[in-house]
C-alpha atoms as a PDB file:
ATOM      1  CA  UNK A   1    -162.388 148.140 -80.828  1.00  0.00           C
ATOM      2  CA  UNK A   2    -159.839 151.026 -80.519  1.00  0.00           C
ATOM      3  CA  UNK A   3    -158.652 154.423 -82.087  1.00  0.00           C
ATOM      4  CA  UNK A   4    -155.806 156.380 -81.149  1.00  0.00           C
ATOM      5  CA  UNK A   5    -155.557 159.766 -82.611  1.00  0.00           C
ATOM      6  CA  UNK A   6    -152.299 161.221 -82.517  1.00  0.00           C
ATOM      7  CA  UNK A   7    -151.808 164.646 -83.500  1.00  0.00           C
ATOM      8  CA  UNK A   8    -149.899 167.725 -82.136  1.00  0.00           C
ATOM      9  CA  UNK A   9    -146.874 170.126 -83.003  1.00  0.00           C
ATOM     10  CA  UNK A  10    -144.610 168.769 -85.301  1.00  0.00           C
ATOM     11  CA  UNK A  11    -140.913 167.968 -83.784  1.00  0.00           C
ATOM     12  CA  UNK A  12    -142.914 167.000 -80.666  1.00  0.00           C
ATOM     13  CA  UNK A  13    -142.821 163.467 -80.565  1.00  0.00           C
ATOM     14  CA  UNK A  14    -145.738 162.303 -83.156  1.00  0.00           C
ATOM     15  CA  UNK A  15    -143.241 159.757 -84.842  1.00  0.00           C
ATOM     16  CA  UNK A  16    -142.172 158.094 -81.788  1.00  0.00           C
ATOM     17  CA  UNK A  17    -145.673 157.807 -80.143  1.00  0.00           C
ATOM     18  CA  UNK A  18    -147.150 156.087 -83.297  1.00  0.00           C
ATOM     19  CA  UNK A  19    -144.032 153.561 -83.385  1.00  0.00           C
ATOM     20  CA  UNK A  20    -144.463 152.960 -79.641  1.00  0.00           C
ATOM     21  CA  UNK A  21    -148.015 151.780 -80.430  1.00  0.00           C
ATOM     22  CA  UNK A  22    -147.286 149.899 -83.321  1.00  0.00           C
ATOM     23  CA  UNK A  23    -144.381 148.351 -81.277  1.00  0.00           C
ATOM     24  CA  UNK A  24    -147.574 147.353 -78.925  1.00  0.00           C
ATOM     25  CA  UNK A  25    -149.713 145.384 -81.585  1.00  0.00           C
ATOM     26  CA  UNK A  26    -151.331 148.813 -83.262  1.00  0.00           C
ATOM     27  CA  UNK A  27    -152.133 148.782 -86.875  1.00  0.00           C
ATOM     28  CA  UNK A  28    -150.419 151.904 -87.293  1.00  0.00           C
ATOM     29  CA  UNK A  29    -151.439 154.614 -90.119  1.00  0.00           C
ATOM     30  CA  UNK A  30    -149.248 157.864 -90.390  1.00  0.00           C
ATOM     31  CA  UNK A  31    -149.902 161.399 -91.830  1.00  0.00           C
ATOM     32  CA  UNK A  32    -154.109 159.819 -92.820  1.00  0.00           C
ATOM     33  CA  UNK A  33    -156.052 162.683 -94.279  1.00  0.00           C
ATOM     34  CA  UNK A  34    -158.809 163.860 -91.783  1.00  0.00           C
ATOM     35  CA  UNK A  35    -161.420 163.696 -94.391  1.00  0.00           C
ATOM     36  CA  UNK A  36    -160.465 159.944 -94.729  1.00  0.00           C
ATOM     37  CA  UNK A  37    -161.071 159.174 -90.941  1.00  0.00           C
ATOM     38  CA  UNK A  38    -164.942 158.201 -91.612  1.00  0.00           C
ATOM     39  CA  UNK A  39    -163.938 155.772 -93.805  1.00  0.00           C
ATOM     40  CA  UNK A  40    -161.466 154.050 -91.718  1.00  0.00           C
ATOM     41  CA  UNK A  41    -163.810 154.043 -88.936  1.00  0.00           C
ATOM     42  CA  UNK A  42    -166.504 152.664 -90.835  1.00  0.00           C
ATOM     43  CA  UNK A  43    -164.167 149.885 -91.751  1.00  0.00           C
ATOM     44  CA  UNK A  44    -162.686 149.484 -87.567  1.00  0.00           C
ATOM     45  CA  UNK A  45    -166.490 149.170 -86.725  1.00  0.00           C
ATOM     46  CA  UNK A  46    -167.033 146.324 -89.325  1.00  0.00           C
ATOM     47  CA  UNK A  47    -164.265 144.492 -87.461  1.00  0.00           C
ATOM     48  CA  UNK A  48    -161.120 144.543 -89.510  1.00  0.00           C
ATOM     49  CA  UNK A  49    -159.212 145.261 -87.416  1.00  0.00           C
ATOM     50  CA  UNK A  50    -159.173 145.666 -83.055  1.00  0.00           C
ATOM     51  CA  UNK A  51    -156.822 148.336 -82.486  1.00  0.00           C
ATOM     52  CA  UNK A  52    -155.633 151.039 -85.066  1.00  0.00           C
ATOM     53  CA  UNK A  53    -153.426 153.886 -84.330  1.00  0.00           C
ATOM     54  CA  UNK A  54    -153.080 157.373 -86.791  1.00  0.00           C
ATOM     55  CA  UNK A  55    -151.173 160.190 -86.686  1.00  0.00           C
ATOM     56  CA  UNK A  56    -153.114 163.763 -88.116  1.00  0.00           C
ATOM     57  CA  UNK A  57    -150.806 166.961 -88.426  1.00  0.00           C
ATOM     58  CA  UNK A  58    -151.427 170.389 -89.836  1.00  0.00           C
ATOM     59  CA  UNK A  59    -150.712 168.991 -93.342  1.00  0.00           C
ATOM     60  CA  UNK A  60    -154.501 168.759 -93.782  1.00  0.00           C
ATOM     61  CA  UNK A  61    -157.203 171.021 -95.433  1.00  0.00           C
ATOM     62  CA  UNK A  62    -158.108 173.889 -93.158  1.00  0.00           C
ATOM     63  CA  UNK A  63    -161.737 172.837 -93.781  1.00  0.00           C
ATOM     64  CA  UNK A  64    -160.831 169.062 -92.694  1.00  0.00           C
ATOM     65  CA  UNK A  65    -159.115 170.384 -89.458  1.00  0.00           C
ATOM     66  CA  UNK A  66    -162.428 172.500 -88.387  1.00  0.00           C
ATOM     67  CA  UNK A  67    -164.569 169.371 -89.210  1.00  0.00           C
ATOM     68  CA  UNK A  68    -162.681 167.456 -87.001  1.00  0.00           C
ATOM     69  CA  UNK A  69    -164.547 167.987 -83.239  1.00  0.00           C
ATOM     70  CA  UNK A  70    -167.609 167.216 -85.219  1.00  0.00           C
ATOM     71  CA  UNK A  71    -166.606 163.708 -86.611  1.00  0.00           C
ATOM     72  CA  UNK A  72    -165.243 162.983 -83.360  1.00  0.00           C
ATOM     73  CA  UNK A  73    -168.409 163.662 -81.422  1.00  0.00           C
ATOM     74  CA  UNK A  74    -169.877 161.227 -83.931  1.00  0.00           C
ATOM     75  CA  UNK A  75    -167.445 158.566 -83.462  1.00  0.00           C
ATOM     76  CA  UNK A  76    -168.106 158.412 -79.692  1.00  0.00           C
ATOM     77  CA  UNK A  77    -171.863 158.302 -80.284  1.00  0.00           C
ATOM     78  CA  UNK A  78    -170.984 154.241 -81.476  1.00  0.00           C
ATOM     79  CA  UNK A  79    -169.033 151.796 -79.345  1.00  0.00           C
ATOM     80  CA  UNK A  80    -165.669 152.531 -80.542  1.00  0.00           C
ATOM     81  CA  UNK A  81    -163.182 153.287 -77.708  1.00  0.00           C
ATOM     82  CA  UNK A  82    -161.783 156.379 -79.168  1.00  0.00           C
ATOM     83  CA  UNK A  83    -159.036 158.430 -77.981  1.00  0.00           C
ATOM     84  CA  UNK A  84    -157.531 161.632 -78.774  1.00  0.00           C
ATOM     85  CA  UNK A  85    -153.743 162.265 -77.609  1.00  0.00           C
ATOM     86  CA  UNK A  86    -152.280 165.435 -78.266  1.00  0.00           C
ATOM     87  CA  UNK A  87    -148.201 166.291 -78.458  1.00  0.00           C
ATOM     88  CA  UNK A  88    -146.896 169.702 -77.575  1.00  0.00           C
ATOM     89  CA  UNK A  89    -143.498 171.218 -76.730  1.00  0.00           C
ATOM     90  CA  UNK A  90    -142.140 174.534 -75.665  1.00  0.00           C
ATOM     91  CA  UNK A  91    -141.616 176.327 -78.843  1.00  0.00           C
ATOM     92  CA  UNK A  92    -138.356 177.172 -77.761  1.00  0.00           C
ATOM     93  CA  UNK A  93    -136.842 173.464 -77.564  1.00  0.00           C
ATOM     94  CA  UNK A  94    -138.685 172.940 -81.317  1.00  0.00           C
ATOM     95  CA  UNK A  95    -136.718 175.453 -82.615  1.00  0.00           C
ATOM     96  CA  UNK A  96    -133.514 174.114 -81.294  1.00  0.00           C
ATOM     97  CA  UNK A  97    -134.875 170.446 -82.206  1.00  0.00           C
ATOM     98  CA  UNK A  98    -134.979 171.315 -85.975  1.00  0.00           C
ATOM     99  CA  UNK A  99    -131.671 173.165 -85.709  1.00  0.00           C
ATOM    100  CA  UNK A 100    -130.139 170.566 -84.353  1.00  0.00           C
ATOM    101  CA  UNK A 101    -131.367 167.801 -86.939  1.00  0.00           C
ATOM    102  CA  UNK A 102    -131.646 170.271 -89.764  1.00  0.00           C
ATOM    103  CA  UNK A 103    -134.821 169.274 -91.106  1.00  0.00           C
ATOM    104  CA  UNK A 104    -137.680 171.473 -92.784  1.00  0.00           C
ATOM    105  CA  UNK A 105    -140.546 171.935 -90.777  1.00  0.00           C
ATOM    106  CA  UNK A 106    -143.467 170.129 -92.927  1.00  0.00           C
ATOM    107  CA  UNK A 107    -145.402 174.318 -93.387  1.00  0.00           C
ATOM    108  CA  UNK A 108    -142.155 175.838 -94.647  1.00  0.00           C
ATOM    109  CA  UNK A 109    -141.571 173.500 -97.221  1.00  0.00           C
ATOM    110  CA  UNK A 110    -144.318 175.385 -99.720  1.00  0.00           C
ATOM    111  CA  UNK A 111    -144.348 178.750 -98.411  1.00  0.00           C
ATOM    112  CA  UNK A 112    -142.344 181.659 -97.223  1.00  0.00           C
ATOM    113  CA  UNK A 113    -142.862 181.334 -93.521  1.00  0.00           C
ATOM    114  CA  UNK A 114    -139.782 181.350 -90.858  1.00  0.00           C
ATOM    115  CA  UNK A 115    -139.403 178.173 -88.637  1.00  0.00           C
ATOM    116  CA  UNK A 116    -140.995 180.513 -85.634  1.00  0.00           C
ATOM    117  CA  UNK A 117    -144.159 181.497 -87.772  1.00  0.00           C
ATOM    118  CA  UNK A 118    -144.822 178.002 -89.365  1.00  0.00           C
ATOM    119  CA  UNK A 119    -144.399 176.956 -85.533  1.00  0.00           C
ATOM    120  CA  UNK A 120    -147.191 179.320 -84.269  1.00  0.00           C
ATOM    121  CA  UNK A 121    -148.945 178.275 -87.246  1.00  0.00           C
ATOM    122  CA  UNK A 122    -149.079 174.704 -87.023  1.00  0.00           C
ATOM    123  CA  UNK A 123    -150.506 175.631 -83.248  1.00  0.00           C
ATOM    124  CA  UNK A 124    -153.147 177.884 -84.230  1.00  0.00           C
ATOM    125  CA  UNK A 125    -154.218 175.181 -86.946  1.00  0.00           C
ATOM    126  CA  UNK A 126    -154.212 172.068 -84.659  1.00  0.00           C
ATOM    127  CA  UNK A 127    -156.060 174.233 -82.008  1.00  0.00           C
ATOM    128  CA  UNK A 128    -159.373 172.313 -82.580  1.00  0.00           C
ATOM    129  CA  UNK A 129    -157.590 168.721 -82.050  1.00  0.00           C
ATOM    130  CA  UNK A 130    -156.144 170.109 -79.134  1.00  0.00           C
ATOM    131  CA  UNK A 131    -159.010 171.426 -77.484  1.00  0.00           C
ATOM    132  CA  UNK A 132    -160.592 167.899 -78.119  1.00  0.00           C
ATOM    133  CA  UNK A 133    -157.634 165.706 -76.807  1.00  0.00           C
ATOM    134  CA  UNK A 134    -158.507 163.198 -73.989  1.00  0.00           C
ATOM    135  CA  UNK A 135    -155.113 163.550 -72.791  1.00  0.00           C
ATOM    136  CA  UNK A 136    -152.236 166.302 -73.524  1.00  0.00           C
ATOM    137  CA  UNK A 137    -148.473 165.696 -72.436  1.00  0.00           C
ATOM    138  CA  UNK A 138    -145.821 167.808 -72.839  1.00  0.00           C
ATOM    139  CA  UNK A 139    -142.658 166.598 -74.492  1.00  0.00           C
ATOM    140  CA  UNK A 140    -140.281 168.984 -73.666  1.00  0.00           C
ATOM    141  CA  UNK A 141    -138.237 167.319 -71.087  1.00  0.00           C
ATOM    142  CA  UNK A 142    -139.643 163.836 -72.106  1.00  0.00           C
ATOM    143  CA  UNK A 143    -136.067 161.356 -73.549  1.00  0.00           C
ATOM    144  CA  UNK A 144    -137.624 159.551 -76.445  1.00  0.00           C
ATOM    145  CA  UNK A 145    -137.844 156.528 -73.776  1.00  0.00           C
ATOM    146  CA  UNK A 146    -139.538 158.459 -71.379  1.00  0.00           C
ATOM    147  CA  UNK A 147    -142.293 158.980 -74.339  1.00  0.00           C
ATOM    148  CA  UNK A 148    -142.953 155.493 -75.018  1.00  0.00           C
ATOM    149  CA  UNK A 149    -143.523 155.036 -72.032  1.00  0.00           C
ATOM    150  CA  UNK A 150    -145.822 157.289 -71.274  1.00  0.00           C
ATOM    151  CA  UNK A 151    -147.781 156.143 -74.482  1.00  0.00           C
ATOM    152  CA  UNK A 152    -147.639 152.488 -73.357  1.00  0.00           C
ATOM    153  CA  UNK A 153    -148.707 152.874 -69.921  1.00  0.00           C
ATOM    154  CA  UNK A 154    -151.684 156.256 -70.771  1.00  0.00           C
ATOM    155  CA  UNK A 155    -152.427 154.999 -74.082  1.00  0.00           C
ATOM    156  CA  UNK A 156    -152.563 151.662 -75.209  1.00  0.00           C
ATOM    157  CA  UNK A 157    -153.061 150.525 -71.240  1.00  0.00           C
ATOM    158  CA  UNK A 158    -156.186 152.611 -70.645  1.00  0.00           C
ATOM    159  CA  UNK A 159    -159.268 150.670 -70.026  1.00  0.00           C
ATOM    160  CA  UNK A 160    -162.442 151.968 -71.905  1.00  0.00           C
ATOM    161  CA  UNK A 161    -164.857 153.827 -69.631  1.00  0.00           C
ATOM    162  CA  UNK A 162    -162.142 154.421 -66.372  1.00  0.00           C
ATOM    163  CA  UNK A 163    -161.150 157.323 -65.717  1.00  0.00           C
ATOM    164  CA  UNK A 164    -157.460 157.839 -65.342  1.00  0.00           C
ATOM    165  CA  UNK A 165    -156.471 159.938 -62.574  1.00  0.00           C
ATOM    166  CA  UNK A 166    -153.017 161.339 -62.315  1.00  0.00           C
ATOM    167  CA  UNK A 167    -151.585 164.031 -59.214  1.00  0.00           C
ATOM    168  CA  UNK A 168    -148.983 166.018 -60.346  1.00  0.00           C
ATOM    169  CA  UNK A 169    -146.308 168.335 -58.992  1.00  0.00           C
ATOM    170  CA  UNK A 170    -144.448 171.277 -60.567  1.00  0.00           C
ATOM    171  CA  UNK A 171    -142.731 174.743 -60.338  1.00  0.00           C
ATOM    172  CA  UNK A 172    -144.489 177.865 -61.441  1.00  0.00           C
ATOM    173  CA  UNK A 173    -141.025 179.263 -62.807  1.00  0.00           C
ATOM    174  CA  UNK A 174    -140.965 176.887 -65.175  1.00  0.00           C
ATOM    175  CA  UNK A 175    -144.903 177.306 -66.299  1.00  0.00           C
ATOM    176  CA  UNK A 176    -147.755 175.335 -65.549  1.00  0.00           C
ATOM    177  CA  UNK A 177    -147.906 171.767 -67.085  1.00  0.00           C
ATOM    178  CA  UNK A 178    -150.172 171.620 -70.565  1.00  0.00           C
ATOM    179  CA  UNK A 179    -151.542 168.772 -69.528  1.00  0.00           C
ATOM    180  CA  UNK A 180    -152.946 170.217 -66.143  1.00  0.00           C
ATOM    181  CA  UNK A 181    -156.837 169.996 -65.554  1.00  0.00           C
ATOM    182  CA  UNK A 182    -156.753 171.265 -62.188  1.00  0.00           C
ATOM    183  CA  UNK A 183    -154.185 173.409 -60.775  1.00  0.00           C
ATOM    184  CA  UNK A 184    -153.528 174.110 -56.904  1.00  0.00           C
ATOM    185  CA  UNK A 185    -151.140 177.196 -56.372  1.00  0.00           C
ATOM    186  CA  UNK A 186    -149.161 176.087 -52.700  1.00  0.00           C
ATOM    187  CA  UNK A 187    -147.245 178.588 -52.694  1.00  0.00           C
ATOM    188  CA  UNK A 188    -148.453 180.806 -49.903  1.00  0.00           C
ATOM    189  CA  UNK A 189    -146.936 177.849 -47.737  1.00  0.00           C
ATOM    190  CA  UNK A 190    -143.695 178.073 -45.560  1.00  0.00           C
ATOM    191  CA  UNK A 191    -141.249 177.583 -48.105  1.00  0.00           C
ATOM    192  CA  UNK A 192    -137.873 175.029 -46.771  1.00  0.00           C
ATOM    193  CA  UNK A 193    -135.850 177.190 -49.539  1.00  0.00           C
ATOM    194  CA  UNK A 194    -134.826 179.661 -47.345  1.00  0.00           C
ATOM    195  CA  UNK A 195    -133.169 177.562 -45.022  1.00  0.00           C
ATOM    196  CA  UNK A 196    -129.897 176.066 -46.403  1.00  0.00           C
ATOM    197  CA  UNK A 197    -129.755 173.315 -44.251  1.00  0.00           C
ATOM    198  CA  UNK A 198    -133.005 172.081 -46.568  1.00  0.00           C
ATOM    199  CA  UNK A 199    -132.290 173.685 -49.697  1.00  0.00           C
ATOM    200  CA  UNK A 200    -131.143 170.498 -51.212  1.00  0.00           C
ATOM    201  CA  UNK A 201    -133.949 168.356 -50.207  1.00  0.00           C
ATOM    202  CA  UNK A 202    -137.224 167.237 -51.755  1.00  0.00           C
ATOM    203  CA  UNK A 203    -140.639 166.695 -50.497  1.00  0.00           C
ATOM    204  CA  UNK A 204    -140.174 163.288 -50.510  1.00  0.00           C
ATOM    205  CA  UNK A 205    -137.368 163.758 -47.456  1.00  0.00           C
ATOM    206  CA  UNK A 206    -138.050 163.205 -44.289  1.00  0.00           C
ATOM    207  CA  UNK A 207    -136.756 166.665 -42.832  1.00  0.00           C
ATOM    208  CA  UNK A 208    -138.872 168.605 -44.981  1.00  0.00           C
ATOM    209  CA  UNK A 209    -141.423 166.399 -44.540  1.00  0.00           C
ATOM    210  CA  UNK A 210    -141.053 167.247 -40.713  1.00  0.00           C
ATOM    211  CA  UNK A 211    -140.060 171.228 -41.542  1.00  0.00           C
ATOM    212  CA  UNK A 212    -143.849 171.018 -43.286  1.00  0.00           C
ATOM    213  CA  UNK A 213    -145.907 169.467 -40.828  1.00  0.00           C
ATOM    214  CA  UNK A 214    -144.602 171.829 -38.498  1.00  0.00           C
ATOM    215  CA  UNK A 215    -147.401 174.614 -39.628  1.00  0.00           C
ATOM    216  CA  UNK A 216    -150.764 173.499 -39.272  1.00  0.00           C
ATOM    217  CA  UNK A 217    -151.456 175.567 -42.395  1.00  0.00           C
ATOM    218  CA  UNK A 218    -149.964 172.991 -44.363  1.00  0.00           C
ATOM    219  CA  UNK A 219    -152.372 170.273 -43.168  1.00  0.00           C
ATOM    220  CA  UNK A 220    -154.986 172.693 -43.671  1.00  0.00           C
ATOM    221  CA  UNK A 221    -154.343 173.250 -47.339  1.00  0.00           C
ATOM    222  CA  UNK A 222    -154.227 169.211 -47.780  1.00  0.00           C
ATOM    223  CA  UNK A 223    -157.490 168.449 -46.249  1.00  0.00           C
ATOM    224  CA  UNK A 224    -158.964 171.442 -48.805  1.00  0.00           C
ATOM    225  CA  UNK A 225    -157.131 170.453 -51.739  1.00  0.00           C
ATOM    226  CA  UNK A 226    -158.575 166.556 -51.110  1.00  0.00           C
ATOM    227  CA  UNK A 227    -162.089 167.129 -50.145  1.00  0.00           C
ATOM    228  CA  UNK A 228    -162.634 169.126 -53.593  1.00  0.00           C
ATOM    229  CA  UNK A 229    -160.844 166.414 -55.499  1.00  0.00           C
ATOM    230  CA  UNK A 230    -163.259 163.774 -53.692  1.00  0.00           C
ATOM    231  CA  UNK A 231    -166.361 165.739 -53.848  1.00  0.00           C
ATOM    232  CA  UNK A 232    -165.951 166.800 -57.537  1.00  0.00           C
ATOM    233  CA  UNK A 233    -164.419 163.416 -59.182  1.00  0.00           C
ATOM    234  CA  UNK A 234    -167.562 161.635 -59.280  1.00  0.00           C
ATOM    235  CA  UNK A 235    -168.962 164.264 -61.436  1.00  0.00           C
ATOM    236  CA  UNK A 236    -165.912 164.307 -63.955  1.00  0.00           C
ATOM    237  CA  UNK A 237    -165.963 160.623 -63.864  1.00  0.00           C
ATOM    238  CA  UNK A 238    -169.855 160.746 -64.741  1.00  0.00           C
ATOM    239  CA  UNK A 239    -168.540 163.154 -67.545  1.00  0.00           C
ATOM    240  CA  UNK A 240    -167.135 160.064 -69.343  1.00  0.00           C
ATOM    241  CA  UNK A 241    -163.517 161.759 -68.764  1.00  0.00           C
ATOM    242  CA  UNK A 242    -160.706 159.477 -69.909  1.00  0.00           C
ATOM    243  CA  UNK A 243    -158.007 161.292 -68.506  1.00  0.00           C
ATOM    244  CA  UNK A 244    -158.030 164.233 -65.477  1.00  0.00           C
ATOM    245  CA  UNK A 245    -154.651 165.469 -64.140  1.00  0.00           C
ATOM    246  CA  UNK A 246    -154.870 167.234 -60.944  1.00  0.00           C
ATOM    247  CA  UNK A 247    -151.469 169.675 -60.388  1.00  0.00           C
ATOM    248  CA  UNK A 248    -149.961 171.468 -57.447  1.00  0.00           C
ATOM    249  CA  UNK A 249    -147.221 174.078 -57.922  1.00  0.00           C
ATOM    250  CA  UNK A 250    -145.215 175.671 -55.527  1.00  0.00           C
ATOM    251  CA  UNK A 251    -142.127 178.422 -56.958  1.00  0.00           C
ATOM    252  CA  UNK A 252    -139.294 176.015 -57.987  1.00  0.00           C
ATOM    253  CA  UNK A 253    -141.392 172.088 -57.611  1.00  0.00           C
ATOM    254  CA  UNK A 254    -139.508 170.292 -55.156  1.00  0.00           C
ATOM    255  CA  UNK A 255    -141.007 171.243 -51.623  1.00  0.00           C
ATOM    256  CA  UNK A 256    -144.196 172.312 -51.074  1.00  0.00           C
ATOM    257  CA  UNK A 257    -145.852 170.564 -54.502  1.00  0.00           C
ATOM    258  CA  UNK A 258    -143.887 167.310 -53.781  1.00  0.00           C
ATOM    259  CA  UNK A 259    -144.845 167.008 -50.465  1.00  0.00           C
ATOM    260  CA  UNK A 260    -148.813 167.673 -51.346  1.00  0.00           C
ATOM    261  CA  UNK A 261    -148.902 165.716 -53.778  1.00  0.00           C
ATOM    262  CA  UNK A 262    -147.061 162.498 -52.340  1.00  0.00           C
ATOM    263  CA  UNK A 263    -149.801 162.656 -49.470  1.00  0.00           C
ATOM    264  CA  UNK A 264    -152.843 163.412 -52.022  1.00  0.00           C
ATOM    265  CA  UNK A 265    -151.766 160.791 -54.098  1.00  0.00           C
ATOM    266  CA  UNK A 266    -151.615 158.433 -51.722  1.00  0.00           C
ATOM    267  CA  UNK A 267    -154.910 159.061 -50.297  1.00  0.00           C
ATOM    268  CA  UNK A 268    -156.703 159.303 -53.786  1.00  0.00           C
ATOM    269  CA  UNK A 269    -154.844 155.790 -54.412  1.00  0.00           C
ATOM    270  CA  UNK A 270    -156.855 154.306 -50.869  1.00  0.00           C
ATOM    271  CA  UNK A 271    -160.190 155.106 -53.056  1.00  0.00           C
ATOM    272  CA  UNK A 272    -159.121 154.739 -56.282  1.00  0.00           C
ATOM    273  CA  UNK A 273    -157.611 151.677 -58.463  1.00  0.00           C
ATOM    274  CA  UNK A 274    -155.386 153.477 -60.003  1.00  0.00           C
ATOM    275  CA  UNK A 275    -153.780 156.459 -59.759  1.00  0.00           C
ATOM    276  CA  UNK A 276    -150.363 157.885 -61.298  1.00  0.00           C
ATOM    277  CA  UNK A 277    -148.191 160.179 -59.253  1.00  0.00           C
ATOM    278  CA  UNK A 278    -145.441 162.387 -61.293  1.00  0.00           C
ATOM    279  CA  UNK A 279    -143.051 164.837 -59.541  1.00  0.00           C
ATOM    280  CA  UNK A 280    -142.309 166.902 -62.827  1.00  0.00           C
ATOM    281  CA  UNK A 281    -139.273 168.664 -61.419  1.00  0.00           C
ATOM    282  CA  UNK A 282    -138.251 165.883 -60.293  1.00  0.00           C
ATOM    283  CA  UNK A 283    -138.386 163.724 -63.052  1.00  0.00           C
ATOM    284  CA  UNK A 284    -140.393 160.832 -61.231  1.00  0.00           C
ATOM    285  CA  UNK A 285    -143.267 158.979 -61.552  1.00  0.00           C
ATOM    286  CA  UNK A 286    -144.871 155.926 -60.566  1.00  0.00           C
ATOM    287  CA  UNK A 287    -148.403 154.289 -60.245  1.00  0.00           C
ATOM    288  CA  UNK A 288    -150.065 153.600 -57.066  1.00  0.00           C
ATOM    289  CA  UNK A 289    -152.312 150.780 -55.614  1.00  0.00           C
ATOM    290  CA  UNK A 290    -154.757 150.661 -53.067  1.00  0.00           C
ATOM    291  CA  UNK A 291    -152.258 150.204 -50.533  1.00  0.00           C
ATOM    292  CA  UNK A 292    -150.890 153.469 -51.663  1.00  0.00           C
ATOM    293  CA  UNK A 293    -147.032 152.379 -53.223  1.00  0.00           C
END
């Protein structure tokens, strides 16, 4: 039996995620009162149904939003598989989201608050789902496709008691990804910016790749950043994690943190069934096997 919470900032992506899983065979419940989650999973348990999906939002009582945690910690004391997936976006790109569609945002429609308070609002008000959520992703340069995808592959493919292990790179200009567990800063290393000839490349080309592996401090910092993954992932898998996203950031995302992560990736993958590899800046991902591809 499964529940999927979503919840997060509205303009984020809450619709599409819920149609995604309903697309996928989820009896699908939008906008459900907190205070009635008990009740539906008192009725999940009894076995009417295998897989239900809801959205919450910061419609709800204050008092039902602070309850939350707590219900959930008694949820996962039965044997339902429940998750918690949380939407967020730059506030920036909300603003421009609802002034491009023109719609209210659901806490200004009965009060006096600007789009840029109820935004802040809704934040402050989810803050308790969020600090809860088995996974987080950030929407802000996600197409709607790019979404469902995500929720197919994270969501309604994640297997009950495995931990899902995803390396990610990025660029510190741009902020650190939301949805970051761990974050390794590589950007002490030799940086292939400053030569021209390389400016254009990625980690994932071979002359940086050789540029890189030119300075033995590069290796060093790989060998570091992979023995504390391996020595500490037992104890986060023990820790009945669903989701853990290990990030490494270098100043723009597309040298340094590619390169890292390509090779930590892979070797994770050797140990590993199944880990995902996303090169943010990049706007790539994929899923590796054992063999590493």
């Amino acid at each position: 039996m499964q529940l999927v919470i979503i919840s997060g900032r509205s303009g984020s992506g809450k619709s599409v995620a819920l149609q995604a899983l309903e697309d996928l065979g989820f009896y699908a419940i939008d906008n459900l009162p907190a205070m009635l989650l008990g009740s539906l999973v008192g009725e999940l348990e009894n076995g009417h149904s295998k897989r239900i999906a809801v959205s919450i939002d910061a419609r709800n009582l204050p008092e039902a939003l602070q309850r939350f945690p707590a219900m959930l910690e008694e949820f996962r004391q039965g044997t339902l598989h429940c998750q918690v997936v949380y939407l967020t976006s730059d506030a920036r790109i909300l603003l421009e989201r609802y002034s491009h569609t023109r719609r209210r945002h659901p806490l200004t429609r009965y009060s006096d608050m600007t789009l840029a308070e109820a935004i802040d609002s809704e934040e402050q008000a989810l803050s308790g789902i969020r600090d809860v959520a088995d996974l987080v992703i950030d929407t802000t340069r996600l197409s709607v496709h790019e979404l469902r995808a995500r929720i197919a592959e994270q969501v309604a493919g994640h297997t009950a008691g495995r931990l899902t292990l995803t390396v990610e790179s990025f660029g510190f200009k741009r902020g650190v990804p939301p949805d970051a567990d761990i974050v390794f800063d590589a950007r002490c290393l030799p940086n292939p910016y400053w030569d021209p000839t390389l400016r254009d490349s990625t980690g994932c080309d071979q002359v940086i790749i050789d540029f890189l592996e030119d300075y033995p401090i590069v290796a060093e910092m790989q060998t570091d950043i992979l023995a504390w993954v391996q020595k500490w992932l037992p104890q986060y898998e023990s820790s009945q994690r669903s989701y853990l996203t290990v990030a490494v950031g270098c100043t723009g995302g597309q040298h340094r943190s590619v390169y890292l992560a390509e090779r930590i990736a892979r070797a994770l993958a050797a140990q590993q069934s199944r880990v995902r590899l996303r090169h943010r800046e990049l706007g790539q991902q994929r899923l590796l096997d054992s063999t590493g591809d």
